[in-house]
C-alpha atoms as a PDB file:
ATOM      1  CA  UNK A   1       0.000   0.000   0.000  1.00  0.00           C
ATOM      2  CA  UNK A   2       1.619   3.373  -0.860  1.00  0.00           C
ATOM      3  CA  UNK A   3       1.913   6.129   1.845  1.00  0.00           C
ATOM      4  CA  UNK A   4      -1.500   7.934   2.071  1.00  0.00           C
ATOM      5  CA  UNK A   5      -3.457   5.254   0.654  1.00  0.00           C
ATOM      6  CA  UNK A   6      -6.621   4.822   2.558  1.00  0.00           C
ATOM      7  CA  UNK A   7      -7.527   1.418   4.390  1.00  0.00           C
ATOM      8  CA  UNK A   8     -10.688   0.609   5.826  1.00  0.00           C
ATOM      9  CA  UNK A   9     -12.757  -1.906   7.325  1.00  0.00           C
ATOM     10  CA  UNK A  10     -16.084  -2.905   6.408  1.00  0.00           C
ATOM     11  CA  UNK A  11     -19.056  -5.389   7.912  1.00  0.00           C
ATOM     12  CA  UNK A  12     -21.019  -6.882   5.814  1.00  0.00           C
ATOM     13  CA  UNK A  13     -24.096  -6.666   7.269  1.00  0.00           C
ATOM     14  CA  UNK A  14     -27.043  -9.498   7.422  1.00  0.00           C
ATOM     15  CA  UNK A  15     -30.258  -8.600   5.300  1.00  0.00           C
ATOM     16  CA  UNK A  16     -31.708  -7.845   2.128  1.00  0.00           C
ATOM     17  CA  UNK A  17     -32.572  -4.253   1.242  1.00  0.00           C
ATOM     18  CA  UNK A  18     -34.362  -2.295  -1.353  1.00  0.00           C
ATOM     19  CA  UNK A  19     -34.263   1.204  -2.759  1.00  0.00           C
ATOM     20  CA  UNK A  20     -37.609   2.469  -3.546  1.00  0.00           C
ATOM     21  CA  UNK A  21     -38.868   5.230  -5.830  1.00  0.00           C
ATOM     22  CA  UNK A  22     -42.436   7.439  -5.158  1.00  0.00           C
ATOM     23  CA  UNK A  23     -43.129  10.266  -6.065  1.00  0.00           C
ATOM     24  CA  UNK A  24     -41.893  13.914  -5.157  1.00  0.00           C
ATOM     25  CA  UNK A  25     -45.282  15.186  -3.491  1.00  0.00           C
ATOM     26  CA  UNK A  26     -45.863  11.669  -2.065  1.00  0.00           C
ATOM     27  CA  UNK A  27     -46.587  11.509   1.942  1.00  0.00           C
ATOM     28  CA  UNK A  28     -43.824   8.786   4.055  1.00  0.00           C
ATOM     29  CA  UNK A  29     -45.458   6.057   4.423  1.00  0.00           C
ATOM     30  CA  UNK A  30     -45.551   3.865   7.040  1.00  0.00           C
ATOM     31  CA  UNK A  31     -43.824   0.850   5.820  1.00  0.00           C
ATOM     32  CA  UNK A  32     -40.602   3.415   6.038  1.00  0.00           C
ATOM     33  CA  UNK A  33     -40.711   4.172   9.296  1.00  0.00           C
ATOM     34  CA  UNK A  34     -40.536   0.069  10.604  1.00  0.00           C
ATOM     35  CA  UNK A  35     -37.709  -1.469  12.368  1.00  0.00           C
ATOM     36  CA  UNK A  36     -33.693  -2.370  10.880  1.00  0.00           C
ATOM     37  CA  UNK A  37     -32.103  -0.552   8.469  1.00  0.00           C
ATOM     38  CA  UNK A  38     -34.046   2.921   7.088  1.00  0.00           C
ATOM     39  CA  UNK A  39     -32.833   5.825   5.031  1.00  0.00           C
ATOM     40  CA  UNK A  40     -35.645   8.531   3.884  1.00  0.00           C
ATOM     41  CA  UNK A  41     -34.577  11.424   1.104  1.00  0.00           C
ATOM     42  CA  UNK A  42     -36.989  13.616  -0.704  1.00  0.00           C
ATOM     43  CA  UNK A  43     -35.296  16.046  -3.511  1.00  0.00           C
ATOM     44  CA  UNK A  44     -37.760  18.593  -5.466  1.00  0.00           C
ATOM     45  CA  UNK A  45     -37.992  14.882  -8.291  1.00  0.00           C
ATOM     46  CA  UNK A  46     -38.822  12.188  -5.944  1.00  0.00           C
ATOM     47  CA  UNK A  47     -38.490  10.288  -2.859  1.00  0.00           C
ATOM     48  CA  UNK A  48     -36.321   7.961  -2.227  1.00  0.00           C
ATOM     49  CA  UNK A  49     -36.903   5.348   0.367  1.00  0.00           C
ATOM     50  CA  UNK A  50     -34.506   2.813   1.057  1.00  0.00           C
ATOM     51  CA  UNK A  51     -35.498  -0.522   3.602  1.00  0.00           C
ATOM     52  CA  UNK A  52     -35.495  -3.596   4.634  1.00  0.00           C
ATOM     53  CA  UNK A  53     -37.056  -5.509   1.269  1.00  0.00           C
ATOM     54  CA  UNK A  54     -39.075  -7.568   3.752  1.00  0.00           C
ATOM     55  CA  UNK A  55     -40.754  -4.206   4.684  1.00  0.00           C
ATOM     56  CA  UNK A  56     -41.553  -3.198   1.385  1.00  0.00           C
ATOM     57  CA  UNK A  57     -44.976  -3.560  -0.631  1.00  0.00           C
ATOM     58  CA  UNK A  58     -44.797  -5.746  -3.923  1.00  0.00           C
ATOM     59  CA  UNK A  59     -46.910  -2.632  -5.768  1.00  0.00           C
ATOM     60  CA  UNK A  60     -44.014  -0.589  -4.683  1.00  0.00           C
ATOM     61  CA  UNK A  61     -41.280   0.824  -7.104  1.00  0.00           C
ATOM     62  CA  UNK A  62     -37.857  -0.301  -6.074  1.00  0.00           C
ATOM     63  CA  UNK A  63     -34.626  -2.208  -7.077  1.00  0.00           C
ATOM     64  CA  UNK A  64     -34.808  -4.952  -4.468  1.00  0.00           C
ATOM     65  CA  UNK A  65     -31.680  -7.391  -3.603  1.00  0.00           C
ATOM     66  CA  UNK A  66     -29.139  -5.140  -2.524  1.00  0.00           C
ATOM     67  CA  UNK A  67     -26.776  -6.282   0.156  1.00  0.00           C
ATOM     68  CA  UNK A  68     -25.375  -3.462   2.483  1.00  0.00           C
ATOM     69  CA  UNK A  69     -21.501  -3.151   3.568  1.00  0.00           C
ATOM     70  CA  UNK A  70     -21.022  -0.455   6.551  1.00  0.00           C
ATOM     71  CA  UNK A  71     -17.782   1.141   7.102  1.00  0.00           C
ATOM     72  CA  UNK A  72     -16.418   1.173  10.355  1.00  0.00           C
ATOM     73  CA  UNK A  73     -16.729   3.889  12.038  1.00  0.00           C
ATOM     74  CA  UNK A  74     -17.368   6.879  13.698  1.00  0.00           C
ATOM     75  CA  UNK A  75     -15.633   8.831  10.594  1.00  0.00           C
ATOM     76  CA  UNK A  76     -14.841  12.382  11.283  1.00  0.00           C
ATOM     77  CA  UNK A  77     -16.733  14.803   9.222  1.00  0.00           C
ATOM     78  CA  UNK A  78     -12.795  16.372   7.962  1.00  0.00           C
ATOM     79  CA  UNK A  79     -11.649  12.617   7.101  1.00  0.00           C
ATOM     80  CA  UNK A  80     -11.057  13.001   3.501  1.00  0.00           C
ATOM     81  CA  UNK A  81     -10.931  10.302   0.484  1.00  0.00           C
ATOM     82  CA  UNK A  82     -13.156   7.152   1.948  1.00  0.00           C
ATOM     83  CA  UNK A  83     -15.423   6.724  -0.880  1.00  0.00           C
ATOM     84  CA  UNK A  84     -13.145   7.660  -3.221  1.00  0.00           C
ATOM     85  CA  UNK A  85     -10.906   4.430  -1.598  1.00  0.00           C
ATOM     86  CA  UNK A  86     -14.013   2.366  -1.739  1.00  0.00           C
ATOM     87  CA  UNK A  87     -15.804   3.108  -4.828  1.00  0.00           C
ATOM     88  CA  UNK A  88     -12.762   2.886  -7.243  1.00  0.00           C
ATOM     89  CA  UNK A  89     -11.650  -0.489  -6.674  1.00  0.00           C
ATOM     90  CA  UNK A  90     -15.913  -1.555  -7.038  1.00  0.00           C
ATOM     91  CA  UNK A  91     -15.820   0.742 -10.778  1.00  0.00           C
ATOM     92  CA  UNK A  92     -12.658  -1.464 -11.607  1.00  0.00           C
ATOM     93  CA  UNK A  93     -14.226  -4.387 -10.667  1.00  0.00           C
ATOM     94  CA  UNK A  94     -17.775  -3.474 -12.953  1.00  0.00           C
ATOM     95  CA  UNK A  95     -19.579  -3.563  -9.383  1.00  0.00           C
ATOM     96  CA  UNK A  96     -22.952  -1.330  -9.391  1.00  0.00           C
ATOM     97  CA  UNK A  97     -22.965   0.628  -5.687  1.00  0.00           C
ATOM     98  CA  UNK A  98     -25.857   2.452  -4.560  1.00  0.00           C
ATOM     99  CA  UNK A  99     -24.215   4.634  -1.598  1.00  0.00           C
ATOM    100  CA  UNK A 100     -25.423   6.259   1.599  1.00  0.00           C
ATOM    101  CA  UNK A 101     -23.808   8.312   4.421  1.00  0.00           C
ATOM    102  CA  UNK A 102     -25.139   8.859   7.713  1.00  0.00           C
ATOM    103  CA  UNK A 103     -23.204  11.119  10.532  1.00  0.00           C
ATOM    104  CA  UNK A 104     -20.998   8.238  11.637  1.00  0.00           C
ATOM    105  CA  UNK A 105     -20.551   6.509   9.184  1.00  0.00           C
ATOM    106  CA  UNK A 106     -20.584   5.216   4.846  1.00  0.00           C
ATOM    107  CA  UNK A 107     -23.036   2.542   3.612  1.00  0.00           C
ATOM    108  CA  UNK A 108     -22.412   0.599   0.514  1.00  0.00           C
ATOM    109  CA  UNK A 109     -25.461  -0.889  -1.390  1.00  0.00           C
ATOM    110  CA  UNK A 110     -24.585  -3.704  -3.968  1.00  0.00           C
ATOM    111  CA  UNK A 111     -26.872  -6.760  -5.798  1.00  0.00           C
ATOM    112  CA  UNK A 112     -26.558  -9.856  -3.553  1.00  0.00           C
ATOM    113  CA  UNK A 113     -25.114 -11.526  -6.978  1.00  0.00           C
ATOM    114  CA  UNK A 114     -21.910  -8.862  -7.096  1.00  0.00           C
ATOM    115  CA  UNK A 115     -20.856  -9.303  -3.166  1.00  0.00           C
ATOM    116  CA  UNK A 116     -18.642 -11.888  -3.539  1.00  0.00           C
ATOM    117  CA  UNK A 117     -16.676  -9.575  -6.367  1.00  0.00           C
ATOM    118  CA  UNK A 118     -17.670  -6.659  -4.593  1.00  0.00           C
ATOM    119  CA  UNK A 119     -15.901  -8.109  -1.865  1.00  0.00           C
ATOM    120  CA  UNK A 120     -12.319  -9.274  -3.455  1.00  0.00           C
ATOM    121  CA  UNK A 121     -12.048  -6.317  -5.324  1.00  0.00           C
ATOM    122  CA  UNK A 122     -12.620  -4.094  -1.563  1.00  0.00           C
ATOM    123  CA  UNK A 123     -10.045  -6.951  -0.357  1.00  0.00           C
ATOM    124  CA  UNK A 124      -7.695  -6.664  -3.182  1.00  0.00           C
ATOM    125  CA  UNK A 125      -7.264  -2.893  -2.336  1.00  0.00           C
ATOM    126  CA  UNK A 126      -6.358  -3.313   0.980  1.00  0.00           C
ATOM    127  CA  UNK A 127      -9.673  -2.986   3.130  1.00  0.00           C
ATOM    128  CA  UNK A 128     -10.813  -5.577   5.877  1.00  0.00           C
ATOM    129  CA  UNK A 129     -14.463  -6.751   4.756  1.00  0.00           C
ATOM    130  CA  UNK A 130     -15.900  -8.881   7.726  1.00  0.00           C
ATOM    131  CA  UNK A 131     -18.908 -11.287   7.332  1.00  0.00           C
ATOM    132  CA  UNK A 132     -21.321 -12.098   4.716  1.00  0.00           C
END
C-alpha cells in the first residue's frame, strides 16, 4: 500500500434491502418508518426510500436485492478520500454501488449476486471486509 493510501474496514451486514422510488409530493409512508435498516430522502424529483425488502410492498417501485456493507466507524466529518478508496476499486471491478452516508458513518449498497466480487475487489485494495 503506498503512503496515504486509505484502508478501511467494512461489515457486511445481514439482510436484504431495497431502494424504492415514489413520487416527489408523495406523503412517508408507514412501511418506512418500521424497524432495521431505514434511510428517507426527498429532492424537489422524488423520494427515495430505502429498507429492509421484507418491509416493502410488492406494488411498490424499487430495485430490491441489494446487500449493504457499513464502514467502520465513527468517521470524522474532515476525514477526507473514503469513498473515493471504496468506490474505485468496485468501478474497476464493474460492481454497481448504490451509496449512503449517515453522521458516523458510509453505507455501501450492492446486488446480492456482485458481493462476492464486490468483496475481493474491496479486499484486493487493501480494506478488511468482515462477514457475509
Amino acid at each position: 500500500m503506498g503512503e496515504g493510501r486509505r484502508v478501511l474496514a467494512l461489515d457486511v451486514v445481514p439482510g436484504r434491502l431495497a431502494v424504492a422510488r415514489l413520487g416527489p409530493g408523495e406523503a412517508e409512508p408507514g412501511w418506512a418508518r418500521g424497524e432495521g435498516f431505514v434511510s428517507v430522502t426527498r429532492t424537489p424529483g422524488e423520494l427515495s426510500i430505502v429498507c429492509e425488502e421484507a418491509s416493502l410492498p410488492d406494488s411498490v417501485e424499487a430495485e430490491r436485492g441489494y446487500r449493504r456493507l457499513a464502514v467502520r466507524g465513527p468517521l470524522a466529518f474532515a476525514e477526507t478520500g473514503i469513498l473515493a478508496a471504496l468506490c474505485i476499486p468496485l468501478a474497476a471491478a464493474g460492481v454497481p454501488l448504490f451509496v449512503l452516508s449517515t453522521h458516523d458513518t458510509d453505507h455501501l449498497l450492492v446486488p446480492e449476486a456482485a458481493l462476492p466480487a464486490a468483496a475481493a475487489a474491496l479486499r484486493g485494495a487493501g480494506h478488511g471486509v468482515h462477514g457475509g
